[in-house]
C-alpha atoms as a PDB file:
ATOM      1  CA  UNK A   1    -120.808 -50.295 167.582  1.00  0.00           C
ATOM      2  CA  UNK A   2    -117.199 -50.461 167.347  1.00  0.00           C
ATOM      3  CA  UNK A   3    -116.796 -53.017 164.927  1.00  0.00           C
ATOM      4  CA  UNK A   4    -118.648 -50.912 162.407  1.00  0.00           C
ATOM      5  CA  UNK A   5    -115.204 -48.663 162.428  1.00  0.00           C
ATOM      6  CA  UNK A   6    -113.493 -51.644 161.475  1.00  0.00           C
ATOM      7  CA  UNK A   7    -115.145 -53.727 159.151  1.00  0.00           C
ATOM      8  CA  UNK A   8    -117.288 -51.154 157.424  1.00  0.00           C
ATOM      9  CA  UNK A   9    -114.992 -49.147 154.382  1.00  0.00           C
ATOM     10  CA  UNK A  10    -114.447 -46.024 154.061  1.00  0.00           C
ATOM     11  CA  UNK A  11    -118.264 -44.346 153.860  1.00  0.00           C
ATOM     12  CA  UNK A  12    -117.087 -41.466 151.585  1.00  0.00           C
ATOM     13  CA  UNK A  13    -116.587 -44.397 148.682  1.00  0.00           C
ATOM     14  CA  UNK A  14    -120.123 -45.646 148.581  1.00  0.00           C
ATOM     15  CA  UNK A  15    -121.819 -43.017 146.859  1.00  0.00           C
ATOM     16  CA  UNK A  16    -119.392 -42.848 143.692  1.00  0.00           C
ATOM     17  CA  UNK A  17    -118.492 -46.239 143.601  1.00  0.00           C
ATOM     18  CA  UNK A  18    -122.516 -47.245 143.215  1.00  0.00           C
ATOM     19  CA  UNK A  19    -122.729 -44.326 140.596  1.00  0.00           C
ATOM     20  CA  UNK A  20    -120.072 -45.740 138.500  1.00  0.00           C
ATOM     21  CA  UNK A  21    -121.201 -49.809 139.013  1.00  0.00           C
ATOM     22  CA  UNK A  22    -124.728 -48.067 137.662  1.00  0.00           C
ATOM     23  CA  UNK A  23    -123.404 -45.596 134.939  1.00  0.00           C
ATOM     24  CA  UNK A  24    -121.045 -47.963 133.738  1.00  0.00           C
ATOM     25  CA  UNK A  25    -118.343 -45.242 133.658  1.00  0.00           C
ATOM     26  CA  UNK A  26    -116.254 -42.964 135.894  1.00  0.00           C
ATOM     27  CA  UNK A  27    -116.940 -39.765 134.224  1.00  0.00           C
ATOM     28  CA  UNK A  28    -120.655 -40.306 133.760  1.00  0.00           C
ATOM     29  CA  UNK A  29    -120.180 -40.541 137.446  1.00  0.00           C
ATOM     30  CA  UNK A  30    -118.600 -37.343 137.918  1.00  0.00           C
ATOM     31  CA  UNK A  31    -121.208 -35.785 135.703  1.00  0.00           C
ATOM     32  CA  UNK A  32    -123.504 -36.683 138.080  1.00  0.00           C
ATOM     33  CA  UNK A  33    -122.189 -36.250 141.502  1.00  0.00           C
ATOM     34  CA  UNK A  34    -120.702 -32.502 140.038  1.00  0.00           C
ATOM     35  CA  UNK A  35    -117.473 -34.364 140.971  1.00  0.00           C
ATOM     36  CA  UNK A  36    -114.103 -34.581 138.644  1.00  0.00           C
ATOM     37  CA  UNK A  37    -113.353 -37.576 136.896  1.00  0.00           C
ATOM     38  CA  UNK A  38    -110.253 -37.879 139.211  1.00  0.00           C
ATOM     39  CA  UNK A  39    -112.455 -37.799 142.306  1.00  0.00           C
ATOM     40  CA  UNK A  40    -113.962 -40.444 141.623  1.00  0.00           C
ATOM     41  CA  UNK A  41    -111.451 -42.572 140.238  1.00  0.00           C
ATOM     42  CA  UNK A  42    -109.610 -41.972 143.432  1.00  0.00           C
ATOM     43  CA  UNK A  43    -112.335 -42.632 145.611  1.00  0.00           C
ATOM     44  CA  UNK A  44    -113.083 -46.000 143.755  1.00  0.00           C
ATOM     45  CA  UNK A  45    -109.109 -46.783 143.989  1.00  0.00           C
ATOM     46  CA  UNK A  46    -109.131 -46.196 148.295  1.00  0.00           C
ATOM     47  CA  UNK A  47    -112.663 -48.312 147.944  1.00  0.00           C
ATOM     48  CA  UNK A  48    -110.430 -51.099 146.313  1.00  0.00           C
ATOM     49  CA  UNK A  49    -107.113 -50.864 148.682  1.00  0.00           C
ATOM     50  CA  UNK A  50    -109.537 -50.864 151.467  1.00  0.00           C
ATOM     51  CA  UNK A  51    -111.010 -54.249 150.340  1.00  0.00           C
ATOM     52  CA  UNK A  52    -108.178 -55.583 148.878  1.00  0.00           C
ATOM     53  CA  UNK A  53    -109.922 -56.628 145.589  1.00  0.00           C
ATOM     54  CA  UNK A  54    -109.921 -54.814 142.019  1.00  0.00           C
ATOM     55  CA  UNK A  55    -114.051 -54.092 141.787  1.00  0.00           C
ATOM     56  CA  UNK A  56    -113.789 -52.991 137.963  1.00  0.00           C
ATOM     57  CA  UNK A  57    -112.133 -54.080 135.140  1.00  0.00           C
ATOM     58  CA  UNK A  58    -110.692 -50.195 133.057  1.00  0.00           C
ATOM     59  CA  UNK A  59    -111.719 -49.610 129.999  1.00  0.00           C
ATOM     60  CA  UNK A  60    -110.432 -46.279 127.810  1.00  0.00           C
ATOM     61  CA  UNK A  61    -113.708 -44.945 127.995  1.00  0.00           C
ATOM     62  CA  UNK A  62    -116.442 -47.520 130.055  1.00  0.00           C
ATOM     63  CA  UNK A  63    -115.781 -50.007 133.510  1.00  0.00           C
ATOM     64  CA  UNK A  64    -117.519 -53.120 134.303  1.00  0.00           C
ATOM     65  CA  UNK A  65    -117.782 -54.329 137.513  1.00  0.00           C
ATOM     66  CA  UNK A  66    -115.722 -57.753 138.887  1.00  0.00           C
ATOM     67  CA  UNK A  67    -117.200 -60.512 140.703  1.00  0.00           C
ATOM     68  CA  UNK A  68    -116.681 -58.660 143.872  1.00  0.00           C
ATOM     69  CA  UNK A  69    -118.501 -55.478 142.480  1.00  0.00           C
ATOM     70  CA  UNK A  70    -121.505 -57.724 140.960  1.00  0.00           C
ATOM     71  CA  UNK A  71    -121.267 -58.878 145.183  1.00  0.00           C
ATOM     72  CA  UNK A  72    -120.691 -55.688 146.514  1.00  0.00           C
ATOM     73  CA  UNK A  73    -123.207 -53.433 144.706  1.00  0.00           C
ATOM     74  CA  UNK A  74    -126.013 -55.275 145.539  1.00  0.00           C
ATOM     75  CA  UNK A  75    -125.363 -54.068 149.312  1.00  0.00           C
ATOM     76  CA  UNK A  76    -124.363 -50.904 148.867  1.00  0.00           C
ATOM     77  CA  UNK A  77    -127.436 -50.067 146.654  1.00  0.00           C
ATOM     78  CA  UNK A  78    -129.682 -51.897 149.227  1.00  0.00           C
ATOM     79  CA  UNK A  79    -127.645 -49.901 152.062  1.00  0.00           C
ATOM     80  CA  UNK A  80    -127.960 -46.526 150.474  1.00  0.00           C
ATOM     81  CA  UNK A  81    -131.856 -46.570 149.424  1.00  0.00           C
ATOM     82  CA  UNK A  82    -132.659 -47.688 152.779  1.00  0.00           C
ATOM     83  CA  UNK A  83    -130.291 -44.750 154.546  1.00  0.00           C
ATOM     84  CA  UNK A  84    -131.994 -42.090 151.978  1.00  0.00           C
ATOM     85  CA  UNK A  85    -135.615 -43.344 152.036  1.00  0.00           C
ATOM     86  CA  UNK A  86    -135.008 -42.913 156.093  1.00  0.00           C
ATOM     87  CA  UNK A  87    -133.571 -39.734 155.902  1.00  0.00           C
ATOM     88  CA  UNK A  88    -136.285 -38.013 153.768  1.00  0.00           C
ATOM     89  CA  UNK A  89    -138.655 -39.384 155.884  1.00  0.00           C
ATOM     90  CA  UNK A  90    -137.141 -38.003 159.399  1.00  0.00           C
ATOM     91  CA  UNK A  91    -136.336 -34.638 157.162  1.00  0.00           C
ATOM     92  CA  UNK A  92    -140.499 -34.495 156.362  1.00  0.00           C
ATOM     93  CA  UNK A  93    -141.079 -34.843 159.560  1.00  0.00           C
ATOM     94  CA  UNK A  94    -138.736 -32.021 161.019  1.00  0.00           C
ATOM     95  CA  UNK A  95    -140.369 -29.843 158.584  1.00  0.00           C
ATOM     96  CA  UNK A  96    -143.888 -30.555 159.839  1.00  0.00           C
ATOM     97  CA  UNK A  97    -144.802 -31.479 156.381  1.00  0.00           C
ATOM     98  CA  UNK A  98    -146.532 -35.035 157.348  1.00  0.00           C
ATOM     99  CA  UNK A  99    -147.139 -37.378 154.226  1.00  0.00           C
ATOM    100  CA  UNK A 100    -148.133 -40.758 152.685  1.00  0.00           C
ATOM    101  CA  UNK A 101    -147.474 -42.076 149.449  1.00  0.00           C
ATOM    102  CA  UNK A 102    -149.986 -44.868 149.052  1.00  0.00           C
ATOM    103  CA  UNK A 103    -149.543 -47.544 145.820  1.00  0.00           C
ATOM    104  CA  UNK A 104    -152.745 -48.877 144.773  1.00  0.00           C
ATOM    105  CA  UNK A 105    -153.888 -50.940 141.689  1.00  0.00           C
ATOM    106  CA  UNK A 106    -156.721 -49.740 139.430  1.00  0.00           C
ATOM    107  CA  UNK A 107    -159.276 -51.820 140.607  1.00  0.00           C
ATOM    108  CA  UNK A 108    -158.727 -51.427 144.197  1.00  0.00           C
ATOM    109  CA  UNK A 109    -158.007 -47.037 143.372  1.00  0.00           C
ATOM    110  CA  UNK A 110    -161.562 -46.285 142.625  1.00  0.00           C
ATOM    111  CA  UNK A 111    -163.882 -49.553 144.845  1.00  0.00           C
ATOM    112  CA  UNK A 112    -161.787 -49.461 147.930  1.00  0.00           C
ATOM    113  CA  UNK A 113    -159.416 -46.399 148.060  1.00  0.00           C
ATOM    114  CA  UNK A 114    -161.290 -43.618 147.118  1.00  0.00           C
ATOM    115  CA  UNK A 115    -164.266 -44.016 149.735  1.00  0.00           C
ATOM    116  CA  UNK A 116    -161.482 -44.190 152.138  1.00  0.00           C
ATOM    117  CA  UNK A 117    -159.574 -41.033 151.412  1.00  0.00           C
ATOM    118  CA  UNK A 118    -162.136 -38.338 152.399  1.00  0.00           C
ATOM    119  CA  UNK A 119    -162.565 -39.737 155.695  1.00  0.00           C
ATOM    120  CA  UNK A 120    -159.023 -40.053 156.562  1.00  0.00           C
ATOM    121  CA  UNK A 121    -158.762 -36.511 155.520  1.00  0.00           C
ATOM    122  CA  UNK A 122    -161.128 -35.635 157.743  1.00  0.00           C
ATOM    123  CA  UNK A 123    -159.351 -37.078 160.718  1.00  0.00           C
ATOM    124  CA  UNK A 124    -155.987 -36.032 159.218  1.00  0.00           C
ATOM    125  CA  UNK A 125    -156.312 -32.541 158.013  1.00  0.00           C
ATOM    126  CA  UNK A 126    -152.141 -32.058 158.079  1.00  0.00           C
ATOM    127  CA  UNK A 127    -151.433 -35.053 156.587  1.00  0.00           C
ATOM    128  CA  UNK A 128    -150.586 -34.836 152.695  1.00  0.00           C
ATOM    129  CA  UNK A 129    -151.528 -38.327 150.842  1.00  0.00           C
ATOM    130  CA  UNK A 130    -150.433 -39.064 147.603  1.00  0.00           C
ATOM    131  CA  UNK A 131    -151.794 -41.441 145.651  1.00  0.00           C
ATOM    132  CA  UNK A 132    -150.073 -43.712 142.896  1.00  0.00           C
ATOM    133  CA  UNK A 133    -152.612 -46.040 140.896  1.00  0.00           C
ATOM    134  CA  UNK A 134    -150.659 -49.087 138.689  1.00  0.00           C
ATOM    135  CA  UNK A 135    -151.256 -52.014 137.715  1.00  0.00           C
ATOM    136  CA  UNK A 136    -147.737 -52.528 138.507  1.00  0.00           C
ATOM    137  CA  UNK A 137    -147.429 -55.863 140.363  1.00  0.00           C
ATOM    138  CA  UNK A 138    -146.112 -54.357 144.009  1.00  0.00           C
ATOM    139  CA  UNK A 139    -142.453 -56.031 144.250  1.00  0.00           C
ATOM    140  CA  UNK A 140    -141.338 -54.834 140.911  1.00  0.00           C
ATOM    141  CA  UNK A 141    -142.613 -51.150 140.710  1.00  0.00           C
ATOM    142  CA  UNK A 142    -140.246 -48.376 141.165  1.00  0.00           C
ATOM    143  CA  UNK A 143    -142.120 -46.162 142.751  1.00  0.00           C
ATOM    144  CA  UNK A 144    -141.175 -45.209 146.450  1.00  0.00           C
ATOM    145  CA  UNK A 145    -144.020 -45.480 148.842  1.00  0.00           C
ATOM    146  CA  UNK A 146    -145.275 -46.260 152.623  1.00  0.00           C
ATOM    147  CA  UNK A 147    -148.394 -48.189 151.774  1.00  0.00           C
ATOM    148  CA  UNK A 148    -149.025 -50.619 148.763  1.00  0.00           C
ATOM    149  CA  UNK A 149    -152.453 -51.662 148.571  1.00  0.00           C
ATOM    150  CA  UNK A 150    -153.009 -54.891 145.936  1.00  0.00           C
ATOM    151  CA  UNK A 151    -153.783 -58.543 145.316  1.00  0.00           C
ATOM    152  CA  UNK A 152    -150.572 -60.468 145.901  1.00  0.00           C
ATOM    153  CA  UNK A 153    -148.656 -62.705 148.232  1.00  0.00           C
ATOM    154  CA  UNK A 154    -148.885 -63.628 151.068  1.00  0.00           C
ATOM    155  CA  UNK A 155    -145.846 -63.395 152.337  1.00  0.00           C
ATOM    156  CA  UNK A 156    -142.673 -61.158 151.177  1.00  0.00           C
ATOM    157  CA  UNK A 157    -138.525 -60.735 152.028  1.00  0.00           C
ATOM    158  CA  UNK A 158    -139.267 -57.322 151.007  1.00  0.00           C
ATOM    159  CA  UNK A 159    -142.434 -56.433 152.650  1.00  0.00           C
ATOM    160  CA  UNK A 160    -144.404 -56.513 155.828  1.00  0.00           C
ATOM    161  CA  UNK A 161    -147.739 -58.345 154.764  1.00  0.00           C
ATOM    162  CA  UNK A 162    -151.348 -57.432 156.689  1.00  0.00           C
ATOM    163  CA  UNK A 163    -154.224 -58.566 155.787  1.00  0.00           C
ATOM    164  CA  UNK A 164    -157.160 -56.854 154.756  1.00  0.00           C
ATOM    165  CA  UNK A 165    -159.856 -58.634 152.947  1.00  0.00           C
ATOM    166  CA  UNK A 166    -160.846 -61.661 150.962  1.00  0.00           C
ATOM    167  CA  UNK A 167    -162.203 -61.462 147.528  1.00  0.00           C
ATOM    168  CA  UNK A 168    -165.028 -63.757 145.052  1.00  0.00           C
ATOM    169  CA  UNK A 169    -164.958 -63.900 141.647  1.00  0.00           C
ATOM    170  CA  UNK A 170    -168.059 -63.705 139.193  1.00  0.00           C
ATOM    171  CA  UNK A 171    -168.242 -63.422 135.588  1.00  0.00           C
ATOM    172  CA  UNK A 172    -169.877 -60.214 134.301  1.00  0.00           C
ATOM    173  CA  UNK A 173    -171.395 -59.012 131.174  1.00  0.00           C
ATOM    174  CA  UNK A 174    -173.854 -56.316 129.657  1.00  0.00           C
ATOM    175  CA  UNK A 175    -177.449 -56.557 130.632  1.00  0.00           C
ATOM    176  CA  UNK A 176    -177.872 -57.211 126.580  1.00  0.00           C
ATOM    177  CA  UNK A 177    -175.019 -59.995 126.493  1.00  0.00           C
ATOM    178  CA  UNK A 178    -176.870 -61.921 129.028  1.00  0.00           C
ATOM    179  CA  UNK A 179    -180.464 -61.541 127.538  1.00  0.00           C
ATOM    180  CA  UNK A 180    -178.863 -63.880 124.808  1.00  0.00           C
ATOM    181  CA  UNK A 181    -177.588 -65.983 127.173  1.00  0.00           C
ATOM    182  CA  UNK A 182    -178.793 -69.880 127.820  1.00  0.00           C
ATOM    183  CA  UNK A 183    -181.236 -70.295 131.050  1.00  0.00           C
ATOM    184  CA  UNK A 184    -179.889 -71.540 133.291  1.00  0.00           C
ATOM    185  CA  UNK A 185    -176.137 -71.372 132.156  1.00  0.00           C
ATOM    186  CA  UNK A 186    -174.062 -74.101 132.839  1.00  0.00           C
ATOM    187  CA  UNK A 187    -169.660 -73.790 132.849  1.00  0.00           C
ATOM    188  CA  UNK A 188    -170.099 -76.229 129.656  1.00  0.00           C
ATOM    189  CA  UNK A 189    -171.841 -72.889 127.698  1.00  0.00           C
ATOM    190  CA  UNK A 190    -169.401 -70.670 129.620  1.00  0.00           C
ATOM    191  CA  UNK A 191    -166.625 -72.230 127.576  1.00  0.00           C
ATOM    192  CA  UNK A 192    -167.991 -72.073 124.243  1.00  0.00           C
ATOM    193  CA  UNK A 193    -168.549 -67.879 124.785  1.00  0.00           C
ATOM    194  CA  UNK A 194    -166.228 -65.174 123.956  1.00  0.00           C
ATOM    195  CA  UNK A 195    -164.576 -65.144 127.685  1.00  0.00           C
ATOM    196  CA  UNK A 196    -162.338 -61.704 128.387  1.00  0.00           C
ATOM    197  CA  UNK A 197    -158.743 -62.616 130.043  1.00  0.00           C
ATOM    198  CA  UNK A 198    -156.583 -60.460 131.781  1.00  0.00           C
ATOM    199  CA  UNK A 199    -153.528 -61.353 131.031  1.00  0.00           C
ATOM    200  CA  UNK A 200    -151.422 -60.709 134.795  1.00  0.00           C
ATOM    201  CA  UNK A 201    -148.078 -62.061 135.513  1.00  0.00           C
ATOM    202  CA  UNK A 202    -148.827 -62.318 139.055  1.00  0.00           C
ATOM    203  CA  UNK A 203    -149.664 -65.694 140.133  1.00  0.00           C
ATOM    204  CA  UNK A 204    -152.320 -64.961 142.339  1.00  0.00           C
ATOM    205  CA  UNK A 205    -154.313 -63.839 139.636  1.00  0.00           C
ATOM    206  CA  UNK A 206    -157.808 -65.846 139.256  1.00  0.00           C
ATOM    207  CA  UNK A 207    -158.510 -66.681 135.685  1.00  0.00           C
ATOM    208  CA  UNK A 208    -160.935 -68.596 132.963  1.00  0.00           C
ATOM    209  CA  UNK A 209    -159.029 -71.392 132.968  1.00  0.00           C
ATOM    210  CA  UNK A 210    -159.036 -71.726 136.915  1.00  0.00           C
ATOM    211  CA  UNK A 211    -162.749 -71.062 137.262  1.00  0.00           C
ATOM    212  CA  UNK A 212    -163.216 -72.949 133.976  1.00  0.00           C
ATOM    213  CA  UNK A 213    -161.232 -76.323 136.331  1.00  0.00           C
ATOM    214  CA  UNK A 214    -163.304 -76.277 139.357  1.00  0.00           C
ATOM    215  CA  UNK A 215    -166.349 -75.993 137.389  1.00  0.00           C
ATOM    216  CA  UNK A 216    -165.887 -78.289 134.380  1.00  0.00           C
ATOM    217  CA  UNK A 217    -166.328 -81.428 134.770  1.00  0.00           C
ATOM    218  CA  UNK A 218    -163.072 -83.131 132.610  1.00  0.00           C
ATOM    219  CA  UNK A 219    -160.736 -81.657 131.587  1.00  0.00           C
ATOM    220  CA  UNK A 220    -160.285 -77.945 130.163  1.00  0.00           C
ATOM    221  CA  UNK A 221    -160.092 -77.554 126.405  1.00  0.00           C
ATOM    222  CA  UNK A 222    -158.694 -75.078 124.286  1.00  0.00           C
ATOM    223  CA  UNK A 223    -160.792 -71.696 125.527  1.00  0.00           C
ATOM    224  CA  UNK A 224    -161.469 -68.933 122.979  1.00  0.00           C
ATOM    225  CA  UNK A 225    -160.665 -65.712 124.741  1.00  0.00           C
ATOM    226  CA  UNK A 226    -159.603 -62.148 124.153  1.00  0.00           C
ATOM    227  CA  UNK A 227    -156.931 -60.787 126.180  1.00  0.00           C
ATOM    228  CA  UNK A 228    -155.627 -57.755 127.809  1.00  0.00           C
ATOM    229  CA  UNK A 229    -153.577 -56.543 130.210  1.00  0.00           C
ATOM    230  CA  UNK A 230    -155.536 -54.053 131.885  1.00  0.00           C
ATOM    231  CA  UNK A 231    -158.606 -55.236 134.151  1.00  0.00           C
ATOM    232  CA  UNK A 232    -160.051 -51.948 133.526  1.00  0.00           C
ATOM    233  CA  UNK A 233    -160.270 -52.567 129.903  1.00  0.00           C
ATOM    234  CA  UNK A 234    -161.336 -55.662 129.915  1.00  0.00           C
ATOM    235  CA  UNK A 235    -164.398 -54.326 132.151  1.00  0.00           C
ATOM    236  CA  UNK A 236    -165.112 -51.806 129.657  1.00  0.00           C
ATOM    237  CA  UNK A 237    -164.648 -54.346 126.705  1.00  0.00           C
ATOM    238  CA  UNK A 238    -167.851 -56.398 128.636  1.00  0.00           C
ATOM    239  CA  UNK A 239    -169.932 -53.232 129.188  1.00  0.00           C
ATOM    240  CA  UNK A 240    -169.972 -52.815 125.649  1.00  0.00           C
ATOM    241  CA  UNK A 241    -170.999 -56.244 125.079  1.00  0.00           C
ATOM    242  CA  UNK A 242    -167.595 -57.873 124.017  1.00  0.00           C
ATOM    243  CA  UNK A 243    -168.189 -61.103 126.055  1.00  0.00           C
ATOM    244  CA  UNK A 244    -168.227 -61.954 129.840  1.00  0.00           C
ATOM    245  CA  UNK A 245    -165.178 -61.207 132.114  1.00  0.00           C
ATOM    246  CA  UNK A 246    -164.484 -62.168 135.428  1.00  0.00           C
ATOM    247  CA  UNK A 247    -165.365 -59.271 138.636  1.00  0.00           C
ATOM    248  CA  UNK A 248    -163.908 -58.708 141.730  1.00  0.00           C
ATOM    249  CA  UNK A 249    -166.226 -58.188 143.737  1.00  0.00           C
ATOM    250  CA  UNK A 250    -165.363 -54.935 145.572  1.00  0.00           C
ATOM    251  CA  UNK A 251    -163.901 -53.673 142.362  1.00  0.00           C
ATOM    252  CA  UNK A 252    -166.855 -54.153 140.172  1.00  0.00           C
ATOM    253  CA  UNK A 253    -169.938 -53.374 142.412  1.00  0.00           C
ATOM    254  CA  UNK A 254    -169.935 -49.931 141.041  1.00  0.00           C
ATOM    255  CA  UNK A 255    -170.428 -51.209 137.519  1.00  0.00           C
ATOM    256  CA  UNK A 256    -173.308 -53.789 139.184  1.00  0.00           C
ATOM    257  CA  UNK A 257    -174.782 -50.654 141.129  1.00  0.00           C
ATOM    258  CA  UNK A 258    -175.218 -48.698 137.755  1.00  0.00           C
ATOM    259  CA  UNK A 259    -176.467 -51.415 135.516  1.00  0.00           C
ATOM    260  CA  UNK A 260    -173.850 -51.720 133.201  1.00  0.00           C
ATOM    261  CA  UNK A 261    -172.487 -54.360 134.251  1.00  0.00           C
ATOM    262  CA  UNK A 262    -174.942 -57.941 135.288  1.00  0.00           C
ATOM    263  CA  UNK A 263    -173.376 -61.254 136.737  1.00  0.00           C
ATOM    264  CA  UNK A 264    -173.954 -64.276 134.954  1.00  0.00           C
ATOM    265  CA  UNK A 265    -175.689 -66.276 137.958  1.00  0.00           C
ATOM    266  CA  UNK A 266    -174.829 -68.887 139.739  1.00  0.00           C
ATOM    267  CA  UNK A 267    -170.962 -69.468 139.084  1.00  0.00           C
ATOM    268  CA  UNK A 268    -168.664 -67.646 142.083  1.00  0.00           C
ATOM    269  CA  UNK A 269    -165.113 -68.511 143.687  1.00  0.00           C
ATOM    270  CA  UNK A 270    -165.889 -67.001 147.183  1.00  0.00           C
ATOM    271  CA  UNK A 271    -162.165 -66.739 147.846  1.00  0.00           C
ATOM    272  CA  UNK A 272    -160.778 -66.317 144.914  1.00  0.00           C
ATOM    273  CA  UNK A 273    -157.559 -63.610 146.220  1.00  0.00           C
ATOM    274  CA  UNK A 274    -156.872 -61.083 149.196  1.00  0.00           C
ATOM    275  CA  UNK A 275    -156.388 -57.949 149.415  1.00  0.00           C
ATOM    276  CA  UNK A 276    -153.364 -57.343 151.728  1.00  0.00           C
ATOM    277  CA  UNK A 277    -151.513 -54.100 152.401  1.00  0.00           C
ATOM    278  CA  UNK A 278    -147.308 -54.234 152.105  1.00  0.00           C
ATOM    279  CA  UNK A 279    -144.926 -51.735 154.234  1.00  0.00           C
ATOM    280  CA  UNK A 280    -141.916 -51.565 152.596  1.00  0.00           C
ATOM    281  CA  UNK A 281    -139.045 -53.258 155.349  1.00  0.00           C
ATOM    282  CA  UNK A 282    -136.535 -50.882 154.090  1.00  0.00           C
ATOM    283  CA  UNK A 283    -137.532 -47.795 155.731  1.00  0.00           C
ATOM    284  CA  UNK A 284    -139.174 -47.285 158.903  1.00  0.00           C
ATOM    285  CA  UNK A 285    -142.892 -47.744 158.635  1.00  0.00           C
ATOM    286  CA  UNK A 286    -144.787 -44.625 158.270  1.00  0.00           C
ATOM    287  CA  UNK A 287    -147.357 -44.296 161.214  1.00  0.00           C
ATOM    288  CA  UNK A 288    -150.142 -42.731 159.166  1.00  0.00           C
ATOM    289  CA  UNK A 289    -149.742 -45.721 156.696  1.00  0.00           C
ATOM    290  CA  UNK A 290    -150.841 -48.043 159.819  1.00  0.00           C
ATOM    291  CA  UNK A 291    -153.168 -45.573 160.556  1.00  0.00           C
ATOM    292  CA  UNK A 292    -154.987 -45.771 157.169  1.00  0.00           C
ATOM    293  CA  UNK A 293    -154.870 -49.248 157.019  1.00  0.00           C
ATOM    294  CA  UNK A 294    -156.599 -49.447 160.083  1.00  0.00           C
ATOM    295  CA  UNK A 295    -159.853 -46.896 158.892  1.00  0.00           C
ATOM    296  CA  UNK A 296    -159.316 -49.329 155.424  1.00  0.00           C
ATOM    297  CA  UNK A 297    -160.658 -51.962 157.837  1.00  0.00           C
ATOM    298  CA  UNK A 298    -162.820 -50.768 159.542  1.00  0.00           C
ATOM    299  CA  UNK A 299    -164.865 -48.945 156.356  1.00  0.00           C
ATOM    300  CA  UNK A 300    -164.410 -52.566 155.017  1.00  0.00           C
ATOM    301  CA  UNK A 301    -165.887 -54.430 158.054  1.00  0.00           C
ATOM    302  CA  UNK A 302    -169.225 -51.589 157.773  1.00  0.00           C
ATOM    303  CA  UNK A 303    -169.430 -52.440 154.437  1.00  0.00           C
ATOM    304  CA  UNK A 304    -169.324 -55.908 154.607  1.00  0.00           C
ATOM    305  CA  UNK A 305    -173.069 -56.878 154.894  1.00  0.00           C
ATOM    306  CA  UNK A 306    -173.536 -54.959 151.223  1.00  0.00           C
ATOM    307  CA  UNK A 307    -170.521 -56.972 149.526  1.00  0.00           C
ATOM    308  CA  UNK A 308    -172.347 -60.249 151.141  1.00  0.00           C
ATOM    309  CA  UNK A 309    -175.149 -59.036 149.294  1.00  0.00           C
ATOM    310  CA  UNK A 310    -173.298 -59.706 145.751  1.00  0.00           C
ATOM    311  CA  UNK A 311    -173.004 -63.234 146.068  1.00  0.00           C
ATOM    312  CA  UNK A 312    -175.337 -66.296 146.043  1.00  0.00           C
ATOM    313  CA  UNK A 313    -176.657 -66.969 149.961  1.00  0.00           C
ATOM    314  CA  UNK A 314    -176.130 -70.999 150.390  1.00  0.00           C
END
């Protein structure tokens, strides 16, 4: 569009203007970009007549950015991952080397991914997947990738959001934990146990104190706990019979299957969380990302009279 001539600054300033806003300093800059100290002092100085505006305040040795290079940075950085994401991704494709880099979270890795991969192999023999498993919450992880795969919001500025499956919680413990237990249980014993927390940041998180407030009656007293910040952990903590934790339900079958894990009967959020699946909005969506979410599904949807199976029939 012709505007874009005329508004837009000179493109050739971008690139060492954001490396000196992120380096803090022209000739870390120049390291870099193999550029000279000069370069880029001249290319920040045509960025500046351009705009009109100083964008960093000299130092002998360091710069810091103005008000109008706090403001301008954030675009260019936005601009300039979303051009280069895009790029490598046409480039892969010119090369015939097809890909997906799929973000997962521990729990989800080994219950939901995994049984997925082999098939989509299987259809996709070209395609090269790579897998990244954190318990990284999905907005703030660094990691570039086409599919995220997580419990999280609903809705995101920074991400396309699709469904793909509800969750219930349960708490779990060892087959010998729960021999010692009361019969039946009630929530009122629940909080006088040793109850395993997860400690998560994200909000969507189910925890003892929620379950512990729709099944209390009165209010929620001080709860003893241990916490952690991996689920995993915690999981392995209650296998070895540290106390009871609260399951997933997809995520924790495998430990139900096997025996080392029980569920303490009787006390289940049936929609405790979703599992949704996030395209990044900065890059063009990767079509074998849609297409995995879409065998995700269906596996899911087959598998879906087993899950019922885990929780209590009404």
């Amino acid at each position: 569009m012709a505007e874009f001539e005329q508004l837009l600054p000179p493109l050739a300033t971008l690139v060492p203007f954001e490396a000196a806003y992120r380096l803090g300093s022209f000739t870390r800059a120049a390291r870099e970009l193999h550029q000279s100290q000069a370069t880029v002092s001249r290319r920040v100085r045509e960025l500046e007549q351009n705009l009109g505006v100083e964008l960093f305040k000299r130092q002998r040795y360091d710069v810091s950015p103005t008000a109008d290079g706090e403001l301008l940075a954030a675009s260019v950085r936005l601009s300039l991952s979303e051009l280069s994401a895009t790029a490598d991704l046409i480039r892969r494709r010119a090369l015939g080397n097809d890909s997906i880099t799929l973000l997962t979270s521990l729990s989800l890795a080994t219950a939901t991914v995994a049984p997925v991969l082999g098939e989509f192999q299987r259809t996709h023999p070209d395609v090269n997947i790579r897998v990244l498993a954190s318990d990284d919450l999905v907005a703030s992880t660094d990691e570039d990738f086409d599919l995220a795969l997580g419990y999280g919001p609903n809705e995101s500025p920074q991400f396309t959001v699709e469904f793909i499956a509800e969750e219930a919680v349960f708490p779990v413990c060892s087959p010998t934990f729960a021999a010692r237990l009361p019969s039946p249980i009630t929530p009122d014993d629940l909080a006088v146990l040793p109850l395993l927390h997860v400690d998560y940041v994200d909000p969507g998180w189910t925890t003892w104190q929620d379950v512990l407030a729709t099944s209390l009656v009165g209010e929620v007293g001080r709860v003893k706990s241990v916490v952690f910040t991996s689920y995993q952990v915690c999981l392995d903590v209650a296998e070895r019979d540290g106390g009871i934790a609260l399951g997933w339900e997809r995520s924790v079958r495998s430990r139900l299957d096997a025996g080392t894990l029980v569920r303490v009967p009787d006390i289940t959020i049936p929609h405790a969380g979703r599992i949704n699946a996030y395209f990044p909005k900065r890059t063009a969506q990767n079509p074998h990302a849609a297409e995995f979410v879409a065998l995700l599904k269906q596996v899911l949807a087959d598998d879906e009279a087993s899950t019922s199976d885990l929780l209590p029939s009404n």
